[in-house]
PDB file of N, CA and C in Angstrom:
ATOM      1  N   UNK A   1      18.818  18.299  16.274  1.00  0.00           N
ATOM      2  CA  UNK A   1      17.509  17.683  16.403  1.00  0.00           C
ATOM      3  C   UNK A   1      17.629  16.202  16.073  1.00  0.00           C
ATOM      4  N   UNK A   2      17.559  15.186  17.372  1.00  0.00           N
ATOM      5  CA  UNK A   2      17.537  13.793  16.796  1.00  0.00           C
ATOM      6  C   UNK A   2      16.072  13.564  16.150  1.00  0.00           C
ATOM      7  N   UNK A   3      16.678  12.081  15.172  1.00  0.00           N
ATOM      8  CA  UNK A   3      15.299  11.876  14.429  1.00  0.00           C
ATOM      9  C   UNK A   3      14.483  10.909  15.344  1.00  0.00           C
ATOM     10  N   UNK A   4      12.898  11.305  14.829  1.00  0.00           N
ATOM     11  CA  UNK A   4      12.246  10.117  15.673  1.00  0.00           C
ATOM     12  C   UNK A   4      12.391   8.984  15.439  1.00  0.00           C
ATOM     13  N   UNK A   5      12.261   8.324  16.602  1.00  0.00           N
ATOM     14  CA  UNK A   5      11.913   6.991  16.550  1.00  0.00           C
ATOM     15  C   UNK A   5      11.213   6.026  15.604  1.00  0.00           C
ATOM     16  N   UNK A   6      11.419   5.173  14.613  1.00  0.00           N
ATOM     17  CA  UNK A   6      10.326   4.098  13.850  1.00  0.00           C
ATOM     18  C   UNK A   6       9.517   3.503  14.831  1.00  0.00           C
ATOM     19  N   UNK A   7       8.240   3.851  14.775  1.00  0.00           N
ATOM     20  CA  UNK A   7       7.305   3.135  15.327  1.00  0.00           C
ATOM     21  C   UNK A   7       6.384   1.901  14.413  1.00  0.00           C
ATOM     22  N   UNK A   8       6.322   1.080  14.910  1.00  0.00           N
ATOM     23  CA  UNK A   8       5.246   0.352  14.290  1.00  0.00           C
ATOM     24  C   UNK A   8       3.749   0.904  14.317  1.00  0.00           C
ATOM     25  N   UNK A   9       3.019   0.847  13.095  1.00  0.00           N
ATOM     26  CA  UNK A   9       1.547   1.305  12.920  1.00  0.00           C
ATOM     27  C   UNK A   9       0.438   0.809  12.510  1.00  0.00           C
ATOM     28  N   UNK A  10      -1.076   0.685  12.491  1.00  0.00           N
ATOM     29  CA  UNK A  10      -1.594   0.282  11.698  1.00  0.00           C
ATOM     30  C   UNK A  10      -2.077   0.273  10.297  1.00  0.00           C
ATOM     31  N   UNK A  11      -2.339  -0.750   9.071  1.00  0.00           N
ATOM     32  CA  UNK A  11      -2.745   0.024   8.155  1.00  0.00           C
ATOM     33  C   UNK A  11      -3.331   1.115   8.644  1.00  0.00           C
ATOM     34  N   UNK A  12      -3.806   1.402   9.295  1.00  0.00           N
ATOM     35  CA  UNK A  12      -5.089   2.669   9.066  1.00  0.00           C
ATOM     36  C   UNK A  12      -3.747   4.012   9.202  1.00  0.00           C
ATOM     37  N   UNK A  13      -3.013   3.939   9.464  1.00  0.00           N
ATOM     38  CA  UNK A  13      -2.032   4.863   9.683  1.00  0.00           C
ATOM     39  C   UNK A  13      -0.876   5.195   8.591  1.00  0.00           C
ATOM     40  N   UNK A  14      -1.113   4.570   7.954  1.00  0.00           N
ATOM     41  CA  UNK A  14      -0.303   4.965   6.894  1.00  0.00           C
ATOM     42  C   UNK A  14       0.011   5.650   6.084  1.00  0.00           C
ATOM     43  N   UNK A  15       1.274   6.248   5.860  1.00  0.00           N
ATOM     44  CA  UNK A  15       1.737   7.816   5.423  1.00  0.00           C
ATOM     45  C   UNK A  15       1.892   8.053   3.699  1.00  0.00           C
ATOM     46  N   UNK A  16       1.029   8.928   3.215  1.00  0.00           N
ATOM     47  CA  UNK A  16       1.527   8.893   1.993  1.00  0.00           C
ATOM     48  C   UNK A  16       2.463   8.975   1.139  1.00  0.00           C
ATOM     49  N   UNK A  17       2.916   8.706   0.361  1.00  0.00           N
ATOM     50  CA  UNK A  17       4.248   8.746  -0.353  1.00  0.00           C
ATOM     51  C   UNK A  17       5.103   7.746   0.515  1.00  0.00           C
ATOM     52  N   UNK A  18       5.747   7.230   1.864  1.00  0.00           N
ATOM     53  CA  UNK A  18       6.139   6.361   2.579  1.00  0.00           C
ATOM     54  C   UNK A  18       6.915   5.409   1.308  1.00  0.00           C
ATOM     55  N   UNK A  19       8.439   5.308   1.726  1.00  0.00           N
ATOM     56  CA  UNK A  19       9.013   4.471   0.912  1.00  0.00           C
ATOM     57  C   UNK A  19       8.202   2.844   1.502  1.00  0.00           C
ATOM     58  N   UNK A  20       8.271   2.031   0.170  1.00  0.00           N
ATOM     59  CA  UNK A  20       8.204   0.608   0.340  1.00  0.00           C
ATOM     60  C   UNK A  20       9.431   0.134   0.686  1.00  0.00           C
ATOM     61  N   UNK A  21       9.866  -0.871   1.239  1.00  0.00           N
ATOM     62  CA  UNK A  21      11.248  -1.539   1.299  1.00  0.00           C
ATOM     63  C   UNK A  21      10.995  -2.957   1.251  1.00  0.00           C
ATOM     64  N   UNK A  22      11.670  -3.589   0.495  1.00  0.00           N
ATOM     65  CA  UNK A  22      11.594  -5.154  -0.049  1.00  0.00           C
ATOM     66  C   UNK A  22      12.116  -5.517   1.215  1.00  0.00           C
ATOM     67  N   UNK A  23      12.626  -7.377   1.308  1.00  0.00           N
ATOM     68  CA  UNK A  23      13.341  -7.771   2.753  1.00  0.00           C
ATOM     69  C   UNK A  23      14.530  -8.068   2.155  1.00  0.00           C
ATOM     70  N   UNK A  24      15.460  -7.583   1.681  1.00  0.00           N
ATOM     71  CA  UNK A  24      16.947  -7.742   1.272  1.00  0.00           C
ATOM     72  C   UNK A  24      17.108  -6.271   1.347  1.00  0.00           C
ATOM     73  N   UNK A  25      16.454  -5.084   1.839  1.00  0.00           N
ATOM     74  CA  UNK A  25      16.360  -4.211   2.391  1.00  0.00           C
ATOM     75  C   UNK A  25      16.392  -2.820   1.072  1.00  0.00           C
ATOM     76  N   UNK A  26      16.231  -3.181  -0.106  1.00  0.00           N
ATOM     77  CA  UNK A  26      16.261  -2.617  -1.136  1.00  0.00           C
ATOM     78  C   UNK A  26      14.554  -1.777  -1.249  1.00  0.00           C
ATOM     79  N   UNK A  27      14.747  -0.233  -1.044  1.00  0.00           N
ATOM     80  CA  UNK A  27      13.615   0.573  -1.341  1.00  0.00           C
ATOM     81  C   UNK A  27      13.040   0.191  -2.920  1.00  0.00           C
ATOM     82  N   UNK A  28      11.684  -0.264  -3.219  1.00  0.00           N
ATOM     83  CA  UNK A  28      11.200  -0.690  -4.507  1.00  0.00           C
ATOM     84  C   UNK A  28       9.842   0.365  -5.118  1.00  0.00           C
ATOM     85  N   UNK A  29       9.708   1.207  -4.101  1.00  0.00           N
ATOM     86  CA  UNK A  29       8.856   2.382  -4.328  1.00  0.00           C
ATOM     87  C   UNK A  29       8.328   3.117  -3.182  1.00  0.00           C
ATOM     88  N   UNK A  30       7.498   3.631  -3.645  1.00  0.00           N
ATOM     89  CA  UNK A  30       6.286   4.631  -2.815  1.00  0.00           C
ATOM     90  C   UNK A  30       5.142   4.413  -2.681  1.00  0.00           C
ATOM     91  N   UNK A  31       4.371   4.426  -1.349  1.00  0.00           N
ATOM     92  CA  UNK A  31       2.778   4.328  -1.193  1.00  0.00           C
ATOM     93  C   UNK A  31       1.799   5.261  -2.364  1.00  0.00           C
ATOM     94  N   UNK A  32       1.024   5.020  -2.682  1.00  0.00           N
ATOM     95  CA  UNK A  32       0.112   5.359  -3.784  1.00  0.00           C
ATOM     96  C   UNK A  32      -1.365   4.844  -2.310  1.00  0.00           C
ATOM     97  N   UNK A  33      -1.152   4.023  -1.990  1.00  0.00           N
ATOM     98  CA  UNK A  33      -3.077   4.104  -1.821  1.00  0.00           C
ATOM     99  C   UNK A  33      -3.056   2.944  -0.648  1.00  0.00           C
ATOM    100  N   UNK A  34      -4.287   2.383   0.028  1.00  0.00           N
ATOM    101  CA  UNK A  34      -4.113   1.390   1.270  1.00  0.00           C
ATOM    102  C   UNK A  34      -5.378   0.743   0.316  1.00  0.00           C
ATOM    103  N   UNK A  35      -4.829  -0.703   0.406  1.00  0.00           N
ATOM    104  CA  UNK A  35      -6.252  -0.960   0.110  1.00  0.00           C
ATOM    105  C   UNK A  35      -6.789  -1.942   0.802  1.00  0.00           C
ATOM    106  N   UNK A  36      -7.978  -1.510   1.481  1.00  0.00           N
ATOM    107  CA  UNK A  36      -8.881  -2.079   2.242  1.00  0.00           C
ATOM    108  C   UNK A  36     -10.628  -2.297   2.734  1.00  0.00           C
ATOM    109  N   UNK A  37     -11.000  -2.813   3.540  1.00  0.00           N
ATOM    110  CA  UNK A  37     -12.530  -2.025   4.164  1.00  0.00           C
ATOM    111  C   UNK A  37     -12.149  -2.002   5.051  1.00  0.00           C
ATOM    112  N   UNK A  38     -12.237  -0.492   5.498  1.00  0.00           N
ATOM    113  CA  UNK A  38     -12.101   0.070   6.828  1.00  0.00           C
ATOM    114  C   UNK A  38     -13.417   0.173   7.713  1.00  0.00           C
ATOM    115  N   UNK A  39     -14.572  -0.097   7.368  1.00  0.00           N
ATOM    116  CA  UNK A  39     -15.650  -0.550   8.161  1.00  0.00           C
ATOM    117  C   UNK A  39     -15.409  -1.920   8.873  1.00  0.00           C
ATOM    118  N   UNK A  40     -14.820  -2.560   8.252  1.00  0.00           N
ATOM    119  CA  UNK A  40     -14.633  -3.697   8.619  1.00  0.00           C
ATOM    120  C   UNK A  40     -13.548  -4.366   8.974  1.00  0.00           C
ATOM    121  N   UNK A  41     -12.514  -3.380   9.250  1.00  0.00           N
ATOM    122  CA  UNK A  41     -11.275  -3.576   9.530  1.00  0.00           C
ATOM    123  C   UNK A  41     -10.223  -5.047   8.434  1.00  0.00           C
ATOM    124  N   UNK A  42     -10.985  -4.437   7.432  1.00  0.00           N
ATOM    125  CA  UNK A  42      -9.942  -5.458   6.428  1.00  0.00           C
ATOM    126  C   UNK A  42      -8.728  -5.027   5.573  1.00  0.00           C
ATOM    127  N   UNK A  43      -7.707  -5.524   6.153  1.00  0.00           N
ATOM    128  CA  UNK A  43      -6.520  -4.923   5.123  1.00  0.00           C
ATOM    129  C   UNK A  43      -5.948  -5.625   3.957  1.00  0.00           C
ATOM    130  N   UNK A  44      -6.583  -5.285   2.679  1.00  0.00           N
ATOM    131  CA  UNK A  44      -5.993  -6.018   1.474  1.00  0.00           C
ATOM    132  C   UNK A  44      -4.497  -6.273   1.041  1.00  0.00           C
ATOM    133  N   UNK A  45      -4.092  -4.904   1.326  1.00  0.00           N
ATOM    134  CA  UNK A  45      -2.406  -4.434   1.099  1.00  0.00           C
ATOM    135  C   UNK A  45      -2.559  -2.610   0.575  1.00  0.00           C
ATOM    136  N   UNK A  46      -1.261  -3.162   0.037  1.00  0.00           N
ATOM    137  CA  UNK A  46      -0.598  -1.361  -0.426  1.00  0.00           C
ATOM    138  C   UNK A  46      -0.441  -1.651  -1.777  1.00  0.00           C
ATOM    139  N   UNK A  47      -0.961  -0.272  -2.414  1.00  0.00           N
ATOM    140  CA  UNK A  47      -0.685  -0.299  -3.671  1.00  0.00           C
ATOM    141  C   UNK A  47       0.573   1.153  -3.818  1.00  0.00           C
ATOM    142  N   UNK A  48       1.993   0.503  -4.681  1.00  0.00           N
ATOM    143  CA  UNK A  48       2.556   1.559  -4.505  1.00  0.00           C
ATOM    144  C   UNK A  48       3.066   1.647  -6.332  1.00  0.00           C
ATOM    145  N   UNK A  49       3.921   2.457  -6.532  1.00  0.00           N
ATOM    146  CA  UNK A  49       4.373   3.050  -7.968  1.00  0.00           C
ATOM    147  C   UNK A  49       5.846   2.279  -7.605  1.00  0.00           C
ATOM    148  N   UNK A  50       6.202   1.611  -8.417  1.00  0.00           N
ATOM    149  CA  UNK A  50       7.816   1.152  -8.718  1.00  0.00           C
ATOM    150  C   UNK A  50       8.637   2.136  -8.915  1.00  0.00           C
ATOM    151  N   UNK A  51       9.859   2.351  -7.871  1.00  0.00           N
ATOM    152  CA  UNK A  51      10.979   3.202  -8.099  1.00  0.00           C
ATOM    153  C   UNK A  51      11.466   3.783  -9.458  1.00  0.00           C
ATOM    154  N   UNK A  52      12.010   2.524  -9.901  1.00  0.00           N
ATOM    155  CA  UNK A  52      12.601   2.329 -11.252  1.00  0.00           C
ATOM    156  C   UNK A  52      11.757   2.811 -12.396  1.00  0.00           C
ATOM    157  N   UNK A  53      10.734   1.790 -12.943  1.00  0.00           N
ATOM    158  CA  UNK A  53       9.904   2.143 -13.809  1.00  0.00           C
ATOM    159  C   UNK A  53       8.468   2.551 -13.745  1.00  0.00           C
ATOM    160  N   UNK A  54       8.271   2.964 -12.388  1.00  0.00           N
ATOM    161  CA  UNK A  54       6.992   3.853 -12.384  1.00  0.00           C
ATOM    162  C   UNK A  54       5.517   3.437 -12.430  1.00  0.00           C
ATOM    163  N   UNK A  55       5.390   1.613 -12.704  1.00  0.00           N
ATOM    164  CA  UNK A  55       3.895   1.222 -12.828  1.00  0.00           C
ATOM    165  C   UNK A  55       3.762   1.152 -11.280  1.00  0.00           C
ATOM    166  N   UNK A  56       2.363   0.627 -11.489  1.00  0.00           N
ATOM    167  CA  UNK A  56       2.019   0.558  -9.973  1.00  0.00           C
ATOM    168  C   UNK A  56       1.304  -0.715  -9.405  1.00  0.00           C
ATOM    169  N   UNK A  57       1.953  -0.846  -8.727  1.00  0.00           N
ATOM    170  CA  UNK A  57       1.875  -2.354  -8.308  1.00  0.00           C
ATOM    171  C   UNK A  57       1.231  -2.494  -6.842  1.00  0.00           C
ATOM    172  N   UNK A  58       0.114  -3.885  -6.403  1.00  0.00           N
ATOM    173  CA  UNK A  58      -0.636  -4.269  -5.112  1.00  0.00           C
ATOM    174  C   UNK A  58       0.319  -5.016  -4.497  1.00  0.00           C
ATOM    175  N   UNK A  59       0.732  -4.637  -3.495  1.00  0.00           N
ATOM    176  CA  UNK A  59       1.522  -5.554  -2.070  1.00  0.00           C
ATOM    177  C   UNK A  59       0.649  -6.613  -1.301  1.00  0.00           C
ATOM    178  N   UNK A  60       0.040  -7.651  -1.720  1.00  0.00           N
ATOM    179  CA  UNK A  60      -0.927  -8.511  -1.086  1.00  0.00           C
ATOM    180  C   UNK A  60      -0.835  -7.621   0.425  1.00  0.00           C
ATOM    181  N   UNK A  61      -1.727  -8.009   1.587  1.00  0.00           N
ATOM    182  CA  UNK A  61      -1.961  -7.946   3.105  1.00  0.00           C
ATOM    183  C   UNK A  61      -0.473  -8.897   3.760  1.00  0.00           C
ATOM    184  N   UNK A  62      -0.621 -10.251   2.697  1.00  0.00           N
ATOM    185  CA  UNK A  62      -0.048 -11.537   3.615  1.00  0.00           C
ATOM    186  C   UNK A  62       1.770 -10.924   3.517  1.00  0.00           C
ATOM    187  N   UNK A  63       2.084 -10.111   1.899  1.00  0.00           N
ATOM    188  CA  UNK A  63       3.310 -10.271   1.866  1.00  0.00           C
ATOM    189  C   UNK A  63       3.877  -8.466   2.274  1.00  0.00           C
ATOM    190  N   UNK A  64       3.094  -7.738   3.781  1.00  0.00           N
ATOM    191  CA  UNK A  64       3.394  -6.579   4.036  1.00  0.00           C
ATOM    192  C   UNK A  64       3.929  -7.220   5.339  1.00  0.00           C
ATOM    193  N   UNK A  65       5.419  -7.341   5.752  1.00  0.00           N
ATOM    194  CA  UNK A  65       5.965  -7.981   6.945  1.00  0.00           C
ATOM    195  C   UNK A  65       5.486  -6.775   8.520  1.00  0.00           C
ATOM    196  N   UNK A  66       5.673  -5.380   8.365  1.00  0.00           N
ATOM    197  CA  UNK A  66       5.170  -4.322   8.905  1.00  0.00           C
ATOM    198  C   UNK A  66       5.233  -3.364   8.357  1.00  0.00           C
ATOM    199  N   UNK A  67       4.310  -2.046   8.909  1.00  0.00           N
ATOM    200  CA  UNK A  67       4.364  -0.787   8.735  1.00  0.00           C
ATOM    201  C   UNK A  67       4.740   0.131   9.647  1.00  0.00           C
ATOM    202  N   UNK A  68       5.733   0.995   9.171  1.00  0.00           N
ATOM    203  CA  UNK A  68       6.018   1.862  10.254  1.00  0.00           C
ATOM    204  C   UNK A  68       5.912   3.179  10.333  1.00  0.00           C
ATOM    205  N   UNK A  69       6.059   4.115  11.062  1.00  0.00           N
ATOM    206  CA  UNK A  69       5.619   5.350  10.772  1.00  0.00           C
ATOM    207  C   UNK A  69       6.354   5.961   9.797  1.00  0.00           C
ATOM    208  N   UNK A  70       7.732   4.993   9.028  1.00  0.00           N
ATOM    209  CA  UNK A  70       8.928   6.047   8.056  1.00  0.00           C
ATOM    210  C   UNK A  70       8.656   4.889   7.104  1.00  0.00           C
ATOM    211  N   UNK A  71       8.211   3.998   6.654  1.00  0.00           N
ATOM    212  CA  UNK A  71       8.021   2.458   5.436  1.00  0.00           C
ATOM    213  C   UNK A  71       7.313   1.757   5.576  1.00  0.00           C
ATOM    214  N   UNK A  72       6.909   1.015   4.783  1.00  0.00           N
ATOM    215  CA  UNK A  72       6.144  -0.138   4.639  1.00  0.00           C
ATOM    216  C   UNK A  72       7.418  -1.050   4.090  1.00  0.00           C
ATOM    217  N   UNK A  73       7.718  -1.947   5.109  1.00  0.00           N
ATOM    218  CA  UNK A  73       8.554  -3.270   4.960  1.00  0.00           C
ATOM    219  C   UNK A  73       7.431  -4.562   4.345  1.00  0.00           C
ATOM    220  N   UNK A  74       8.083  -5.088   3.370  1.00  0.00           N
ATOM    221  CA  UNK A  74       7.615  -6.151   2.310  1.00  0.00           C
ATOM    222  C   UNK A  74       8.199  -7.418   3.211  1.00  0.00           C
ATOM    223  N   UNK A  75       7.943  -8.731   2.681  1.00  0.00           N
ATOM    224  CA  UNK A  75       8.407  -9.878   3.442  1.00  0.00           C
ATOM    225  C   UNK A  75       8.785 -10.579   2.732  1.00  0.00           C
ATOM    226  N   UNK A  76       9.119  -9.645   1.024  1.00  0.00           N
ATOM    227  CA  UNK A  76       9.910 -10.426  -0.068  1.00  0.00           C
ATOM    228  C   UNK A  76      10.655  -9.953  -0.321  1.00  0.00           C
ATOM    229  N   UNK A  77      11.526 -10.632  -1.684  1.00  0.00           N
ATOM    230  CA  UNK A  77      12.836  -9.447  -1.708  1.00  0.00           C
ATOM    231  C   UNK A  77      12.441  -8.740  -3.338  1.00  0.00           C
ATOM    232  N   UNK A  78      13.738  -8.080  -3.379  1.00  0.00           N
ATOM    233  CA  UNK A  78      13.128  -7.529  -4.611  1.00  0.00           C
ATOM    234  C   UNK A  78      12.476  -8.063  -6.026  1.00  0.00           C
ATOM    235  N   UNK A  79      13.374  -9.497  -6.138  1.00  0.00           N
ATOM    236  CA  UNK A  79      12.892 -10.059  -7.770  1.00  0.00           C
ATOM    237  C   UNK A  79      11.540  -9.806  -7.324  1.00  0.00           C
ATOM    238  N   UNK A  80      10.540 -10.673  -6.233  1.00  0.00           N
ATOM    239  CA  UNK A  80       9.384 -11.062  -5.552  1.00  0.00           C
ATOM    240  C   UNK A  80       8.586  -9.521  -6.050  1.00  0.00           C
ATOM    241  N   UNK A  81       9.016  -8.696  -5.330  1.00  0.00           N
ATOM    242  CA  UNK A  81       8.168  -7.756  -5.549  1.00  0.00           C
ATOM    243  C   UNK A  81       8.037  -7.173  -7.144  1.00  0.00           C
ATOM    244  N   UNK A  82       9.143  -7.405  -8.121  1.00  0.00           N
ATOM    245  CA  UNK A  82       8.769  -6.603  -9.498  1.00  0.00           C
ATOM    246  C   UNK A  82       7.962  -7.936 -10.166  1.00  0.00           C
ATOM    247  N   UNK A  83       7.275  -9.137  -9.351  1.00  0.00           N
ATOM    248  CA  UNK A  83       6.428  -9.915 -10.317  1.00  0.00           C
ATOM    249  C   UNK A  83       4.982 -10.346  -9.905  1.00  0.00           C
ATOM    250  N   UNK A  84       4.582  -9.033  -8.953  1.00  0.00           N
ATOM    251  CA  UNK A  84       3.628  -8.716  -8.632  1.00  0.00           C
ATOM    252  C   UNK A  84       2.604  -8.263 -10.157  1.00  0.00           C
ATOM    253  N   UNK A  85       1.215  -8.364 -10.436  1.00  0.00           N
ATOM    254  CA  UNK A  85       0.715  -7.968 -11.005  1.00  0.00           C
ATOM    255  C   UNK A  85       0.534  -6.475 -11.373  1.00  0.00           C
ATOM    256  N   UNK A  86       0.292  -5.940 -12.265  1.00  0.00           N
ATOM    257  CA  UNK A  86       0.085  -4.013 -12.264  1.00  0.00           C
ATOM    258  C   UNK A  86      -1.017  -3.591 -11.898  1.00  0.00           C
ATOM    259  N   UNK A  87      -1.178  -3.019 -11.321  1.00  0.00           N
ATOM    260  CA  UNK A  87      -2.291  -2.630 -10.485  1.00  0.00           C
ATOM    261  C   UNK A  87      -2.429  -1.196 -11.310  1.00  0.00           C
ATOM    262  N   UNK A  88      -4.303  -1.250 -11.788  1.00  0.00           N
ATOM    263  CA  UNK A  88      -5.052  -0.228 -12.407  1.00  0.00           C
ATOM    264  C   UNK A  88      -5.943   0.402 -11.684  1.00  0.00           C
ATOM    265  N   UNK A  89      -5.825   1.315 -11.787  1.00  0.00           N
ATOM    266  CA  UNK A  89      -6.767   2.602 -10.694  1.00  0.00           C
ATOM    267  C   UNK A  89      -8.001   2.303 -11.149  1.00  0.00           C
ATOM    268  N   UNK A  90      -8.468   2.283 -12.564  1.00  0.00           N
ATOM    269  CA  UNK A  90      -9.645   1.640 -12.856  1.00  0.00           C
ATOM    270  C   UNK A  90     -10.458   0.574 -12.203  1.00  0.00           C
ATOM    271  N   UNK A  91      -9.419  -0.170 -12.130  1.00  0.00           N
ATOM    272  CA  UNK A  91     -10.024  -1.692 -11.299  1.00  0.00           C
ATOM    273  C   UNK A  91     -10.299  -1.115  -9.855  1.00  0.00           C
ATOM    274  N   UNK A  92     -10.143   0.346  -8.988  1.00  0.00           N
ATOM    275  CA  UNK A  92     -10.743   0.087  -7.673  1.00  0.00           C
ATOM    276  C   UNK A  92     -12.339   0.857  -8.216  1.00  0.00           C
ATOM    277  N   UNK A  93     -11.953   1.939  -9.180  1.00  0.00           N
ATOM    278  CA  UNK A  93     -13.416   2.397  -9.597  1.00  0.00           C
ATOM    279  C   UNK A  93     -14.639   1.437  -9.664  1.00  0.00           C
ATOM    280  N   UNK A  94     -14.265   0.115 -10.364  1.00  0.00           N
ATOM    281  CA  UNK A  94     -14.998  -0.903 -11.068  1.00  0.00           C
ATOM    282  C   UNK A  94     -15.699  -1.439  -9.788  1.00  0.00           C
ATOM    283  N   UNK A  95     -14.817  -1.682  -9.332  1.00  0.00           N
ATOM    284  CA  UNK A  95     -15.525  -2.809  -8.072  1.00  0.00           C
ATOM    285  C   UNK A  95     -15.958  -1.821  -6.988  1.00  0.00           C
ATOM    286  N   UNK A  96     -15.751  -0.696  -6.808  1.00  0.00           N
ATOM    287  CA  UNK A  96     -16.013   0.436  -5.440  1.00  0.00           C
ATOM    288  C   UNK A  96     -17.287   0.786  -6.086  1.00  0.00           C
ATOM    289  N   UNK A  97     -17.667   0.867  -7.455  1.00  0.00           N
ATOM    290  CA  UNK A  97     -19.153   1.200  -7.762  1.00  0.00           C
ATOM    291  C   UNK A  97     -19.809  -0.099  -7.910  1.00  0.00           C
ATOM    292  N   UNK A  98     -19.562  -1.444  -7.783  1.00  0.00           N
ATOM    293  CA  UNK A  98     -20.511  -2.672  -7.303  1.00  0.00           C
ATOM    294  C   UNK A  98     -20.778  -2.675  -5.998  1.00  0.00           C
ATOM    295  N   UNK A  99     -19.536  -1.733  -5.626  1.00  0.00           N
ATOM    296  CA  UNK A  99     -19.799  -2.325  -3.697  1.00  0.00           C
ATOM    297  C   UNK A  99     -19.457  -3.232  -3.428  1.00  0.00           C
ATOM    298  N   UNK A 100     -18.542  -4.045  -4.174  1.00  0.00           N
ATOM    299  CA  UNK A 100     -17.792  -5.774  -3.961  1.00  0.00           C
ATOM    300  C   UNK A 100     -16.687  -4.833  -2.824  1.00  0.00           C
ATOM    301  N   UNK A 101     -16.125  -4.137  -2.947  1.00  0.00           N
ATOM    302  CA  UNK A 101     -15.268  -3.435  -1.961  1.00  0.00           C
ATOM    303  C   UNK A 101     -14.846  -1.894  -1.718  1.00  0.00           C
ATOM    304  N   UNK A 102     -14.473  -1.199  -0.655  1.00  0.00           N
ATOM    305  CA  UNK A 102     -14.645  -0.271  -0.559  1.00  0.00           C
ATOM    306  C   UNK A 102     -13.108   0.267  -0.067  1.00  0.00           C
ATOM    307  N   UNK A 103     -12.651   0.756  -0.938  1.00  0.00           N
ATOM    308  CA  UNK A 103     -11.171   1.126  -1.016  1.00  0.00           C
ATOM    309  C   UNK A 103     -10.923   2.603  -0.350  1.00  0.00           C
ATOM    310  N   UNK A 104     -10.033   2.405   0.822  1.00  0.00           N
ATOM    311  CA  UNK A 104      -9.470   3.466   1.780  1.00  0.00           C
ATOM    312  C   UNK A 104      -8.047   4.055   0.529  1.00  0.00           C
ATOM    313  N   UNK A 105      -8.181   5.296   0.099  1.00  0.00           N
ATOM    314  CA  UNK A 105      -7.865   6.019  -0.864  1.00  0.00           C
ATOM    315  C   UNK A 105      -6.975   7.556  -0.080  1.00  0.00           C
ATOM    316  N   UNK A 106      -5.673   8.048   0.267  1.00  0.00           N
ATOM    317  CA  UNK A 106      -5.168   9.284   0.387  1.00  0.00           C
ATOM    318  C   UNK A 106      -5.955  10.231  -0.017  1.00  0.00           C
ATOM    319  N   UNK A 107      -7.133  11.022   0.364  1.00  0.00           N
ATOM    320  CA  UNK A 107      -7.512  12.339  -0.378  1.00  0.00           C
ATOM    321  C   UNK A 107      -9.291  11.603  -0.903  1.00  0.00           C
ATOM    322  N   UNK A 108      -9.252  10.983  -1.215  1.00  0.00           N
ATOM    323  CA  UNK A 108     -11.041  10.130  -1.611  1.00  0.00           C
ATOM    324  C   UNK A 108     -11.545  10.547  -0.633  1.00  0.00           C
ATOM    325  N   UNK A 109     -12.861  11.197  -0.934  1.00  0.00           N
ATOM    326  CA  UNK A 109     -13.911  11.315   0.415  1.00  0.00           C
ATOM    327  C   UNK A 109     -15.474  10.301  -0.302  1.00  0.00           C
ATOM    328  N   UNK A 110     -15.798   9.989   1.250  1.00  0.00           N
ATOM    329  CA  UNK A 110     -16.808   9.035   0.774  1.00  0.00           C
ATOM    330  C   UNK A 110     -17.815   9.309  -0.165  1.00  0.00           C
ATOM    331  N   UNK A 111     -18.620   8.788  -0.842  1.00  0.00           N
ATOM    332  CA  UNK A 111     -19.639   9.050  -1.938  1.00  0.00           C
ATOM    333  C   UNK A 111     -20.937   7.924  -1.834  1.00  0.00           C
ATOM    334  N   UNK A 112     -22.039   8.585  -1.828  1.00  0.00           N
ATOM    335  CA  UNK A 112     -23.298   8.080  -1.987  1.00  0.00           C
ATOM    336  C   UNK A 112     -23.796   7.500  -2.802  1.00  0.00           C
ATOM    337  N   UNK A 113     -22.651   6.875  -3.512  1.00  0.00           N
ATOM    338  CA  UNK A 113     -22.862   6.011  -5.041  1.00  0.00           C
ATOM    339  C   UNK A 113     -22.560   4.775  -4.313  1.00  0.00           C
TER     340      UNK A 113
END
């Protein structure tokens, strides 16, 4: 059985768990979440969990080079990506109940709050 093909995709397509890959081609984690407004077709970035030590870190929009149906390729290399800020699950609660933004979530179904 050959393997499929890498296709290129849109955020909106994006696979959970999906390795991240830095651009010196070094895997730096796993998808955790998309974050965006999908009403409005806005893509913030990816929030994924660090290989190594496990926090979880936001991939800006600007520094996701593509997505494909097997990774999310970064457009930095690795130092770049471990000095990203830590990204808190709290912080999408906070702002998804102001309505400042509305975060496309693996498994979240919408809510009337």
């Amino acid at each position: 059985m050959a393997d499929e093909p890498e296709e290129q995709v849109s955020w909106m397509a994006v696979g959970a768990h999906l390795p991240v890959i830095a651009s010196d081609g070094t895997e730096v984690g796993h998808v955790l979440e998309v974050a965006a407004l999908p009403e409005e077709d806005i893509f913030h970035g990816i929030v994924f969990s660090h290989r190594q030590h496990g926090r979880t870190y936001m991939a800006p929009a600007a520094d996701v080079a593509r997505i494909t149906t097997k990774a999310v390729y970064l457009s930095v290399d690795t130092a770049a990506a471990e000095q990203y800020e830590e990204f808190h699950q709290l912080h999408i609660s906070r702002l998804g109940l102001r309505g400042i933004l509305n975060w496309k979530h693996m498994g979240w179904k919408d809510s009337a709050e």
